[in-house]
C-alpha atoms as a PDB file:
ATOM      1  CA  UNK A   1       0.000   0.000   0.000  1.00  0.00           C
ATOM      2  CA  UNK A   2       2.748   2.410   1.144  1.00  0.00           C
ATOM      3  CA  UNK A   3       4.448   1.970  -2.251  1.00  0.00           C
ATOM      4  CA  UNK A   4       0.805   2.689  -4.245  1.00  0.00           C
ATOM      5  CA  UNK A   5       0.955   6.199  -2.391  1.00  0.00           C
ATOM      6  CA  UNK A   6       4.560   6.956  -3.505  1.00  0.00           C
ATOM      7  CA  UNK A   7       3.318   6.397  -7.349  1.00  0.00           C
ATOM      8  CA  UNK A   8       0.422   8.518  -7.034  1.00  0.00           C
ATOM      9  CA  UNK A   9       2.086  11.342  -4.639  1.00  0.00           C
ATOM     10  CA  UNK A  10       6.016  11.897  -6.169  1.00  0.00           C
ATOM     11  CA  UNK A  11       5.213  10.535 -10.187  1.00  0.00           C
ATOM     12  CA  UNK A  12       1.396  11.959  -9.668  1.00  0.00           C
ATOM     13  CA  UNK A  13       0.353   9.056 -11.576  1.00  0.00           C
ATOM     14  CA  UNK A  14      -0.938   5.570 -10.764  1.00  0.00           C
ATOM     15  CA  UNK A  15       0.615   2.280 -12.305  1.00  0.00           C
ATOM     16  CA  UNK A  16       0.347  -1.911 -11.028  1.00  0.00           C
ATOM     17  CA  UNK A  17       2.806  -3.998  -9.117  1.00  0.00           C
ATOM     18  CA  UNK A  18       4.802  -5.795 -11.362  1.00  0.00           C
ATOM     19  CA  UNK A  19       7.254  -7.476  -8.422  1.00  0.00           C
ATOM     20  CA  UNK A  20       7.271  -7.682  -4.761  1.00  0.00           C
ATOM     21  CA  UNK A  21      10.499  -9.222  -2.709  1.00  0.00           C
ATOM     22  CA  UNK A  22       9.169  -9.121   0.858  1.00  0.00           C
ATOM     23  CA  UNK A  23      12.343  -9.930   3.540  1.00  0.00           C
ATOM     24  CA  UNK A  24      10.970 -11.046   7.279  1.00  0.00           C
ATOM     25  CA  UNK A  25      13.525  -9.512   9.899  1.00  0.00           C
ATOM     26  CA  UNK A  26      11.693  -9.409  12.871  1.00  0.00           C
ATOM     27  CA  UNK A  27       8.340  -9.950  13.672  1.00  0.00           C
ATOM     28  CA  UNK A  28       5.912  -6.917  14.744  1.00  0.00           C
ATOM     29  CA  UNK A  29       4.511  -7.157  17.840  1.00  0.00           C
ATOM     30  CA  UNK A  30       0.780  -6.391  18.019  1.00  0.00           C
ATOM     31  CA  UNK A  31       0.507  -4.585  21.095  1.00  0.00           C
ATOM     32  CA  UNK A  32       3.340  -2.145  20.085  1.00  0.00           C
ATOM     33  CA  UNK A  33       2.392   1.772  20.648  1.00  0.00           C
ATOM     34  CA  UNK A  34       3.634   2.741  17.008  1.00  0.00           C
ATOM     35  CA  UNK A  35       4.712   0.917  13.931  1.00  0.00           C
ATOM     36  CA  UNK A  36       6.386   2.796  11.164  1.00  0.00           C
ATOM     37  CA  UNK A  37       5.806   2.552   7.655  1.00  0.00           C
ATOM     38  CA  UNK A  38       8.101   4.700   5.134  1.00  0.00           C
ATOM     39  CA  UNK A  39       8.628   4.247   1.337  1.00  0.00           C
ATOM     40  CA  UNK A  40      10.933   5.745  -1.198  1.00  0.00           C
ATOM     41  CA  UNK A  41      11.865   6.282  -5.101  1.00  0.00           C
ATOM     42  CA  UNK A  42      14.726   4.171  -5.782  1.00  0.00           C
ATOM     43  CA  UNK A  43      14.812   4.654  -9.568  1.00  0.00           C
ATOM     44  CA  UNK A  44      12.187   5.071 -12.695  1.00  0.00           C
ATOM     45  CA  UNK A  45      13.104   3.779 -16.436  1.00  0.00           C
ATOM     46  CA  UNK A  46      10.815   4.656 -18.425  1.00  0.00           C
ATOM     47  CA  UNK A  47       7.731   3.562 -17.289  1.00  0.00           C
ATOM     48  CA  UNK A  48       9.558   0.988 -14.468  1.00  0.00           C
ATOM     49  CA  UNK A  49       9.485   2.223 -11.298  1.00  0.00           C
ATOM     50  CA  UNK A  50      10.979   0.962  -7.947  1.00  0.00           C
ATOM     51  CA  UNK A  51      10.096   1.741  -4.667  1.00  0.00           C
ATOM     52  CA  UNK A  52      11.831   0.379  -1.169  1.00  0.00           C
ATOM     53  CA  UNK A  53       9.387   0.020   1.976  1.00  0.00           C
ATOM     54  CA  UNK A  54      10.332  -0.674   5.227  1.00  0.00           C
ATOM     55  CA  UNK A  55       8.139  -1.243   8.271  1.00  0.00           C
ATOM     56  CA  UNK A  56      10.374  -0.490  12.241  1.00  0.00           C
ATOM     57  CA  UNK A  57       8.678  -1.338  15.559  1.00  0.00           C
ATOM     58  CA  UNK A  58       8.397   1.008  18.418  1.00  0.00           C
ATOM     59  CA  UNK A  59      12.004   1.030  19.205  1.00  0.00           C
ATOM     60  CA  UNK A  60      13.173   1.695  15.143  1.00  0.00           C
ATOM     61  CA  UNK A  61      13.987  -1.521  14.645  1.00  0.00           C
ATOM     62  CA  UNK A  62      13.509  -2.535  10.582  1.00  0.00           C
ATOM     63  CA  UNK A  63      10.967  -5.541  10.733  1.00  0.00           C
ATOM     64  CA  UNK A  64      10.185  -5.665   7.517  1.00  0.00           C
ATOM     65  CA  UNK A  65      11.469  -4.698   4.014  1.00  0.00           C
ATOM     66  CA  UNK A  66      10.375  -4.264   0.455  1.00  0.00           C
ATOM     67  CA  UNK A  67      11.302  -3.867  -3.023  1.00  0.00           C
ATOM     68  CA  UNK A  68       8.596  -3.588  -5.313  1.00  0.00           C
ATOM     69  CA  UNK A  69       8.578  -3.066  -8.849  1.00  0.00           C
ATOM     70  CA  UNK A  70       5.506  -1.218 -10.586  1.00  0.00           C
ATOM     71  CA  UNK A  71       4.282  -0.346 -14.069  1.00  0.00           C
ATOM     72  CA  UNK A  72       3.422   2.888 -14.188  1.00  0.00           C
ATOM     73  CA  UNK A  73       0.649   4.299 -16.722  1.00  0.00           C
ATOM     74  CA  UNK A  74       1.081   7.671 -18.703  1.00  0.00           C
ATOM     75  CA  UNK A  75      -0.774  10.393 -16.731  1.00  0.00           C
ATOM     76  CA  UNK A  76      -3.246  10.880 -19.579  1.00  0.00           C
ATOM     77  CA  UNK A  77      -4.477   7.200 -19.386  1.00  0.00           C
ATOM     78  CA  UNK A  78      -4.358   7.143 -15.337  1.00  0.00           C
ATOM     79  CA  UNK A  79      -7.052   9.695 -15.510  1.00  0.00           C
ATOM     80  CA  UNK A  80      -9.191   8.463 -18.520  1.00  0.00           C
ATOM     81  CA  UNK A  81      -8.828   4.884 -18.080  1.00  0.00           C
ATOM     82  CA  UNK A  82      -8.479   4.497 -14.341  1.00  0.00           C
ATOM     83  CA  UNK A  83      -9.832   8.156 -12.898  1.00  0.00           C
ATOM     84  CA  UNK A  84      -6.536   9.350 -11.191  1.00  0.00           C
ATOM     85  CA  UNK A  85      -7.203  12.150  -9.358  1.00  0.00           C
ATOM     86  CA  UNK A  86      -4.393  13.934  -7.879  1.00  0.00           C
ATOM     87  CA  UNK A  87      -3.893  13.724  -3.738  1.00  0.00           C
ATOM     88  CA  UNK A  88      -3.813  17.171  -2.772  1.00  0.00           C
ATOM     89  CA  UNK A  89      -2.303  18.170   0.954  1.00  0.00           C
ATOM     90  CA  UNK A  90      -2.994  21.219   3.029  1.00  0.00           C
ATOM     91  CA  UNK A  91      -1.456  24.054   1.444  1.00  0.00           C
ATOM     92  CA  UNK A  92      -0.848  22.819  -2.100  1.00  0.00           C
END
């Protein structure tokens, strides 16, 4: 999920996952206070995009990690084929 929302917010399109390598460090422990989910660009070709996830506990401690690979659609087809709308934040 965390990798959909960097598509749509940083290449402000939307696209499908192609690939997804999951790695298992440590399990997350359900009555932590806070879990933290972050994503990032790694690199776009063309219309290739790749995104690393991680997910840290309550103490910062990586749990789990992602690569994932997506297809990402031209802007013009994300909004007449699949009705991208852009995610607007406060102020923008």
């Amino acid at each position: 999920e965390i990798c959909a929302w960097v598509i749509l917010r940083k290449l402000k399109t939307c696209g499908m996952t192609v690939k997804m390598e999951t790695r298992y460090v440590h399990p997350v422990e359900t009555d932590d206070q806070q879990i933290t989910v972050r994503a990032h660009l790694v690199e776009t070709k063309r219309n290739i995009a790749i995104i690393e996830a991680t997910i840290a506990n309550n103490d910062g401690e990586v749990c789990t990690q992602a690569k994932c690979t997506y297809f990402t659609f031209p802007h013009e087809t994300a909004v007449s084929q699949f009705q991208y709308k852009p995610c607007l934040v406060e102020g923008e």
